[in-house]
N, C-alpha and C. Protein backbone atom coordinates (compact mmCIF):
# COMPACT_ATOMS: atom_id res chain seq x y z
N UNK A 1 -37.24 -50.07 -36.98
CA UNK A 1 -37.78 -48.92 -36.27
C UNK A 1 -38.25 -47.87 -37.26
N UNK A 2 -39.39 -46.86 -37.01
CA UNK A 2 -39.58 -45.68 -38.11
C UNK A 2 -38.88 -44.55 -37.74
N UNK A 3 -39.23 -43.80 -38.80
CA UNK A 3 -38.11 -42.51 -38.63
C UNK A 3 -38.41 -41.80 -37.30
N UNK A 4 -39.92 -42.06 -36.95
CA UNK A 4 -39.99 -41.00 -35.86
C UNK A 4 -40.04 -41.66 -34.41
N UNK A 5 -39.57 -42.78 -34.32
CA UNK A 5 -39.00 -43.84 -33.13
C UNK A 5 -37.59 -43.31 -33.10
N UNK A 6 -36.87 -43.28 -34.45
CA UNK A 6 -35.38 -43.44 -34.07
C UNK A 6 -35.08 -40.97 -34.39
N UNK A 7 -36.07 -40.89 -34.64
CA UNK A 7 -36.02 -39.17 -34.49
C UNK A 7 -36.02 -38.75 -33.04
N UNK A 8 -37.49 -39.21 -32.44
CA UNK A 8 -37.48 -38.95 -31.33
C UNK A 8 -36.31 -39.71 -30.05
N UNK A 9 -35.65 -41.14 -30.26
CA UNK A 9 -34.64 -41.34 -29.37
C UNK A 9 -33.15 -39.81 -29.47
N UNK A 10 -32.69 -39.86 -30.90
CA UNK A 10 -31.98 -39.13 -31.19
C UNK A 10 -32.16 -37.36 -30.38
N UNK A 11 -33.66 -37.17 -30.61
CA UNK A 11 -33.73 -35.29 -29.62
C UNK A 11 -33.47 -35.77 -28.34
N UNK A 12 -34.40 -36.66 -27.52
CA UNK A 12 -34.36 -37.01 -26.69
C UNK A 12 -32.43 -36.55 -25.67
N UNK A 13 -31.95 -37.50 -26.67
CA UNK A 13 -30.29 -37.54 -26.60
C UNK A 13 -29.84 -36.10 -26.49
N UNK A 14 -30.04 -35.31 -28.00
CA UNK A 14 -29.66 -34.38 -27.92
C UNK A 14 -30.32 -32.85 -26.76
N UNK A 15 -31.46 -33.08 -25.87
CA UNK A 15 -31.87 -32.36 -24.83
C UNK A 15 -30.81 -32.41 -24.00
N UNK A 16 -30.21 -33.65 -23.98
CA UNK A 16 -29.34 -32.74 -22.92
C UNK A 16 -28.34 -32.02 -22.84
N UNK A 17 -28.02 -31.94 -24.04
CA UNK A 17 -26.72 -30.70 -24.93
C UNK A 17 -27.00 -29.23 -25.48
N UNK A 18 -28.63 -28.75 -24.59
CA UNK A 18 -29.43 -28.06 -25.42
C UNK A 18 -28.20 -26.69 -24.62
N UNK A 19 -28.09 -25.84 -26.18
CA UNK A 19 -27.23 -24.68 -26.10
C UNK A 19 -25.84 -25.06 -26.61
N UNK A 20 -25.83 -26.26 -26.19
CA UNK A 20 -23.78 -26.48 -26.52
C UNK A 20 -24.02 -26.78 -27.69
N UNK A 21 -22.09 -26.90 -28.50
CA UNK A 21 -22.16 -26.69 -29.41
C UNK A 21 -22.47 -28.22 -29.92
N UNK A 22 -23.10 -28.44 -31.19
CA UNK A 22 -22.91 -29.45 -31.58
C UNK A 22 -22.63 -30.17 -33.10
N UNK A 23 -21.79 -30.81 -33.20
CA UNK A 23 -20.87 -30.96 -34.15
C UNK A 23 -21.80 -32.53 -35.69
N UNK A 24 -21.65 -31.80 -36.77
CA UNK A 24 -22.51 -32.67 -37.74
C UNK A 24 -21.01 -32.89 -38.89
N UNK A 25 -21.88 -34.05 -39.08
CA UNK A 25 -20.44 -34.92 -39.98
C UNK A 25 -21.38 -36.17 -40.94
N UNK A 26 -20.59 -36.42 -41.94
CA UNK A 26 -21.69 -37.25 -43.38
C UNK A 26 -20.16 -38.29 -42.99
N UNK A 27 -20.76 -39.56 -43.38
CA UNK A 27 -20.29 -40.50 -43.67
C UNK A 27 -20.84 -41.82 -44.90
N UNK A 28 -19.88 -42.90 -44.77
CA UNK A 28 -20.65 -43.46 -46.43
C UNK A 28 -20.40 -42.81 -47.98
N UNK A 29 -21.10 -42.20 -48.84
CA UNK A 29 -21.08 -42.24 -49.99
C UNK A 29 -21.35 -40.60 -50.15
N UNK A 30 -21.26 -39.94 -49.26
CA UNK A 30 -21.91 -38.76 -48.86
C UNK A 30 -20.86 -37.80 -48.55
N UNK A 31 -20.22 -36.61 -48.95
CA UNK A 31 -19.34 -35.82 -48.79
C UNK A 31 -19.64 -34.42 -47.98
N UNK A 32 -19.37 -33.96 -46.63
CA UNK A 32 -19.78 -32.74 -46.74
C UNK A 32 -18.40 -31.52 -46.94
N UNK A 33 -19.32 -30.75 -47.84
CA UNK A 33 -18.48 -29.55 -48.07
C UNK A 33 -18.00 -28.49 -47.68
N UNK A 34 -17.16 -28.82 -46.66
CA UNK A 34 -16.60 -27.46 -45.94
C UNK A 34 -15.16 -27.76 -46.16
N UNK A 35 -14.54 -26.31 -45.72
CA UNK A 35 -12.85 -25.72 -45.79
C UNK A 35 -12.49 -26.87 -44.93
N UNK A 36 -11.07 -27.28 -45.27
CA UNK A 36 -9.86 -27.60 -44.64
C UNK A 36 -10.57 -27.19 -43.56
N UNK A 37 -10.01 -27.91 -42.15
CA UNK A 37 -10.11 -28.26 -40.80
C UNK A 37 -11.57 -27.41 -40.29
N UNK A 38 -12.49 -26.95 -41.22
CA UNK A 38 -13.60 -26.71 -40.54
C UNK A 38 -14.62 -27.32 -40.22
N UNK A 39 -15.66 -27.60 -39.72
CA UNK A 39 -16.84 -28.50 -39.18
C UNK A 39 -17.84 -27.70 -39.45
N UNK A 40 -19.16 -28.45 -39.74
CA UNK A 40 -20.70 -27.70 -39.41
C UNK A 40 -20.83 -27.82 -37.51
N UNK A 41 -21.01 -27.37 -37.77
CA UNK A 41 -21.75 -26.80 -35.78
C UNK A 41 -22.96 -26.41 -35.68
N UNK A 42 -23.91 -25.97 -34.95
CA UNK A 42 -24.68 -25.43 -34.56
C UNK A 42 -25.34 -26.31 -33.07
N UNK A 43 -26.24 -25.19 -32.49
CA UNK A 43 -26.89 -25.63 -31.23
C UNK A 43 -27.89 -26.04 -31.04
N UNK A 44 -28.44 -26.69 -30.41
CA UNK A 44 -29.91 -27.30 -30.63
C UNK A 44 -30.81 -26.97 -29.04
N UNK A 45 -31.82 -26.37 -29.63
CA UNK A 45 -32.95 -25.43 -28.28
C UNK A 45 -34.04 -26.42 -28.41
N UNK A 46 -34.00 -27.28 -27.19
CA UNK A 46 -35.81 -27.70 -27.59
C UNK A 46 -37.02 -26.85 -27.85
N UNK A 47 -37.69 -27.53 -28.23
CA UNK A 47 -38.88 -26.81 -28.46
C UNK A 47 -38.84 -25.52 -29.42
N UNK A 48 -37.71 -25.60 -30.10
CA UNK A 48 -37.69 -24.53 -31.28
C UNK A 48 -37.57 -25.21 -32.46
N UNK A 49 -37.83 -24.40 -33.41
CA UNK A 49 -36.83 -24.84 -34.69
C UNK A 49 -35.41 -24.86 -34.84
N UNK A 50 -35.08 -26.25 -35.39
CA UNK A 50 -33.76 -26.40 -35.10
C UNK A 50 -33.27 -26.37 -36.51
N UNK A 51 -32.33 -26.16 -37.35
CA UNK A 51 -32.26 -26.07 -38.58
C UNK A 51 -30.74 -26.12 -39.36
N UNK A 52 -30.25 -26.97 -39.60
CA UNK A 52 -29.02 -27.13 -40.09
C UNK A 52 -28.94 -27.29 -42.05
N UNK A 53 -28.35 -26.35 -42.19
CA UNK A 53 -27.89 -26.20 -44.13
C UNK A 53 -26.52 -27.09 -44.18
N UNK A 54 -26.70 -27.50 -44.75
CA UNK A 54 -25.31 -28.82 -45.18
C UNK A 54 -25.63 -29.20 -46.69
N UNK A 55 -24.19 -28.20 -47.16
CA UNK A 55 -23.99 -28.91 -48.42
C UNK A 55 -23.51 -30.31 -48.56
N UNK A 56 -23.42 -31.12 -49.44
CA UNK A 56 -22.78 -32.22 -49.75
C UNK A 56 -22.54 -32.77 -51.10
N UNK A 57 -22.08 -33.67 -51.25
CA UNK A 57 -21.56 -33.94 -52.72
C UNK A 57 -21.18 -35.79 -52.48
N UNK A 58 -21.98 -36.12 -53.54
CA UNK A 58 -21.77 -37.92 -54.00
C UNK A 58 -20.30 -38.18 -53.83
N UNK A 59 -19.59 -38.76 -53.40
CA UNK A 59 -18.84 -39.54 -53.83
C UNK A 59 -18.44 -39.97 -54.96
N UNK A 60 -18.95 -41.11 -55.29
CA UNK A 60 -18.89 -41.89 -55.89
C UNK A 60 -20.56 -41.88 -56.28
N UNK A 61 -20.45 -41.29 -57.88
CA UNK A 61 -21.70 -41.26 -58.67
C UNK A 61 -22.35 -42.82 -59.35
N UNK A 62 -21.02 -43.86 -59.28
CA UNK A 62 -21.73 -45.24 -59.58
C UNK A 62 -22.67 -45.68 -58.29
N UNK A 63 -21.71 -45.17 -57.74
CA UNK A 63 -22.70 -46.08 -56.13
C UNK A 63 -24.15 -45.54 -55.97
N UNK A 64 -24.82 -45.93 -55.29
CA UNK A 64 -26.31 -45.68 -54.53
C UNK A 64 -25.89 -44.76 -53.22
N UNK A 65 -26.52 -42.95 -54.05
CA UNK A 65 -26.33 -41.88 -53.04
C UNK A 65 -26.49 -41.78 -51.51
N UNK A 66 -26.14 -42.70 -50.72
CA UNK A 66 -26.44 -42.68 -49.45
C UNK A 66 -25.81 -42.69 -48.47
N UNK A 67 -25.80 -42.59 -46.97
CA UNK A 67 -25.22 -42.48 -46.00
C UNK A 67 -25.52 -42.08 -44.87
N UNK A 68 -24.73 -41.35 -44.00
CA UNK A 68 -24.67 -41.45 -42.26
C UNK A 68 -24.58 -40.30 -42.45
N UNK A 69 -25.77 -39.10 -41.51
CA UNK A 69 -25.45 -38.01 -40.90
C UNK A 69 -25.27 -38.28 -39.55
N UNK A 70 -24.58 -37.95 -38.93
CA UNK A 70 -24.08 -38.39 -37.28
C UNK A 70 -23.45 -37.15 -36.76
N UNK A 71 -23.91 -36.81 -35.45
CA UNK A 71 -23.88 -35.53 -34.66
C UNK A 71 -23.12 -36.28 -33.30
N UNK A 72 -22.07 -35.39 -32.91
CA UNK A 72 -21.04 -35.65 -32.29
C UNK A 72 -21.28 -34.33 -31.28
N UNK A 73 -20.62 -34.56 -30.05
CA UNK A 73 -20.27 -33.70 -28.70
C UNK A 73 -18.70 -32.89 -29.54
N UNK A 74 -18.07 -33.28 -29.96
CA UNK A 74 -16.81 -33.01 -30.30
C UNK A 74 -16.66 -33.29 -31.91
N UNK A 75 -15.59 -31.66 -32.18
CA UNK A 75 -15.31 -32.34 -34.00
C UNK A 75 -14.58 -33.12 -34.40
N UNK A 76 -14.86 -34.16 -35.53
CA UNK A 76 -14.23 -35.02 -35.55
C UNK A 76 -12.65 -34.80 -36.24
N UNK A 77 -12.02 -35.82 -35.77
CA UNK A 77 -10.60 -35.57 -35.90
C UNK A 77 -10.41 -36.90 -36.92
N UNK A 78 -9.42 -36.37 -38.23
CA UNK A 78 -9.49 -37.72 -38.97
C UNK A 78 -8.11 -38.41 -38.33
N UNK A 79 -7.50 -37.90 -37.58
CA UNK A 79 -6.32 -39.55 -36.56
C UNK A 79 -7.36 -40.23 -36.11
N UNK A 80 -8.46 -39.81 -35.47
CA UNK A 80 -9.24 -40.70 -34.25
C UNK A 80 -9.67 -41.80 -35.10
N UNK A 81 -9.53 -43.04 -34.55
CA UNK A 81 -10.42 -44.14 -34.85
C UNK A 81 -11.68 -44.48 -34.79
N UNK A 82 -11.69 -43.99 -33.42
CA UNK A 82 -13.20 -44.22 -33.20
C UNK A 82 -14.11 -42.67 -32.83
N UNK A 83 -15.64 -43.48 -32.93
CA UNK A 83 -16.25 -42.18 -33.40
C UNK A 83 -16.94 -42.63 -32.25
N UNK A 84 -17.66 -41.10 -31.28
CA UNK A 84 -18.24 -41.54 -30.89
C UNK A 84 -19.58 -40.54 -31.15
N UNK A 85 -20.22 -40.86 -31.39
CA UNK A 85 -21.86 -39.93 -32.09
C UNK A 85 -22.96 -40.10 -31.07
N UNK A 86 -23.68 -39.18 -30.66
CA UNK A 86 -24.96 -38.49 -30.10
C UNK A 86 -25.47 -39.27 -30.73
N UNK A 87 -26.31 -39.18 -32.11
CA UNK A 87 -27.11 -39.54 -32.93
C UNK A 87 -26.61 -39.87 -34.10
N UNK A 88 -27.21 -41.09 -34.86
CA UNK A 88 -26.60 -41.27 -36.41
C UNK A 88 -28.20 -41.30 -36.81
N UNK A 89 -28.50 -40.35 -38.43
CA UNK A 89 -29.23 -40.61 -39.33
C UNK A 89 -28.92 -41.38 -40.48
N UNK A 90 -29.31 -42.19 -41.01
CA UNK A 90 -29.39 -42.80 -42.35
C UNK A 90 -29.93 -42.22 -43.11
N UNK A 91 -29.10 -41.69 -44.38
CA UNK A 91 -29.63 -40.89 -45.57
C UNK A 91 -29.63 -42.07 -46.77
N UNK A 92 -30.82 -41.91 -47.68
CA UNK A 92 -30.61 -41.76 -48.88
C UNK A 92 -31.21 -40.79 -49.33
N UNK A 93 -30.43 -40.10 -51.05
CA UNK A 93 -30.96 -39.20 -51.71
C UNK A 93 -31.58 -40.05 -52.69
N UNK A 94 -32.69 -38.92 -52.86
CA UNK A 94 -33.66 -39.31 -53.94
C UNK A 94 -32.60 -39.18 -55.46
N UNK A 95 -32.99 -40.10 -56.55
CA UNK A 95 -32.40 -40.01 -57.79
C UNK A 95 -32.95 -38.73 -58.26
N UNK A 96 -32.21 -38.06 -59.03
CA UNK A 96 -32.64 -36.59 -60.01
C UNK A 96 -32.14 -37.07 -61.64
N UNK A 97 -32.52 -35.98 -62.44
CA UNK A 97 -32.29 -36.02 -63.77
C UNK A 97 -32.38 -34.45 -64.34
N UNK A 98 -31.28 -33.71 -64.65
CA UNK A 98 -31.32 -32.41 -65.20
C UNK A 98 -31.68 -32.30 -66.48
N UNK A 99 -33.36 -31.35 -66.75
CA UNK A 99 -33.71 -31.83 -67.89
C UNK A 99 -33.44 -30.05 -68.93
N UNK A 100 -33.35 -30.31 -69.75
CA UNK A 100 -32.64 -28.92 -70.53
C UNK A 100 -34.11 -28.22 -71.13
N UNK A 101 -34.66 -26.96 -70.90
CA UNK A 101 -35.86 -26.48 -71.79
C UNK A 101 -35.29 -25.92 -72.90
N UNK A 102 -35.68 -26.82 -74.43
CA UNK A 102 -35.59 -26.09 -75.56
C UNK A 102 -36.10 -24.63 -75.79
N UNK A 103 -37.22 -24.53 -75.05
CA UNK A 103 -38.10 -22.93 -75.26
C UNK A 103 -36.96 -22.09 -74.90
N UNK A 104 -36.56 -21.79 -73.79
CA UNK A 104 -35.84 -21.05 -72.57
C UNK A 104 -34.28 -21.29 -72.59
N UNK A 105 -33.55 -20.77 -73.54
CA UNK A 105 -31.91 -20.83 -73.35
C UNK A 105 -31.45 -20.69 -71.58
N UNK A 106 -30.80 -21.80 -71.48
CA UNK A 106 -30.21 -21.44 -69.98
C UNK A 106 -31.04 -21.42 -68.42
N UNK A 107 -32.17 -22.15 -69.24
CA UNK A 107 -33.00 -22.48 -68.08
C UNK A 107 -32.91 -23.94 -68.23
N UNK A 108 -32.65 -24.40 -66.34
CA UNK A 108 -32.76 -25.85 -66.33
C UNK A 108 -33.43 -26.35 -65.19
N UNK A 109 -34.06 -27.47 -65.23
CA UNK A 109 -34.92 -27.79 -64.31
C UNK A 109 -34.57 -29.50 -63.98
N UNK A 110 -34.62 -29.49 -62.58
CA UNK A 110 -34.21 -30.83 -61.87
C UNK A 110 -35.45 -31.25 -61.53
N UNK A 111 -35.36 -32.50 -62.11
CA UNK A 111 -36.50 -33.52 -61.68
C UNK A 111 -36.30 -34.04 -60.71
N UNK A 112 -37.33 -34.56 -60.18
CA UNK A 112 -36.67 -35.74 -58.93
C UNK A 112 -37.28 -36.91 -58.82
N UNK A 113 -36.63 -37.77 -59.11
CA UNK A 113 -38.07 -39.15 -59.01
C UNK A 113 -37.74 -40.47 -57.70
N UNK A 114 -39.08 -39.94 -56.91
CA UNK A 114 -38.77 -40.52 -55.67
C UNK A 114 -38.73 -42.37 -55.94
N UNK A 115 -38.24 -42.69 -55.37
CA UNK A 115 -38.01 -44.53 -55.27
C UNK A 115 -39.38 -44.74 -54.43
């Protein structure tokens, strides 16, 4: 399927939760960075911009940076076994390389080289 087959099933889904809260979570190789027992949240309005900031952090830097963003009705609880998700995205991150400028002490610049 393309991204915007399995984008558009996923809003679709999420219209009918439009206003409630809704709960985002990384899985796979993919870490997200929040406090002890907190969650990302936010609400989703059709027909607006919808816009979620999520830090994250590799895992495991041997592995291939990738994984599951998956949006849940409810936050997830790590007893629960099972998950049950609104929508799952498949991430990969693009590879980077931090390159150092001799000219410019303390200036650094991230490359990114797409696959």
């Amino acid at each position: 399927l393309s991204l915007f087959v399995c984008l558009s099933v996923c809003l679709s889904l999420l219209q009918v939760l439009e206003g409630k809260p809704i709960f985002a979570d990384c899985f796979g190789n993919l870490v997200p960075l929040t406090k002890s027992g907190q969650h990302h949240v936010f609400s989703f309005y059709a027909f607006k911009e919808n816009r979620l900031a999520l830090f994250i952090k590799i895992r495991d830097s041997a592995q291939e940076p990738c994984g599951r963003l998956s949006f849940t009705k409810d936050p997830r609880t790590y007893r629960s076994l099972t998950h049950k998700a609104i929508c799952n995205l498949n991430i990969t991150l693009p590879t980077y390389c931090k390159v150092r400028h001799l000219n410019t002490p303390g200036l650094d610049t991230m490359c990114i080289n797409m696959k």
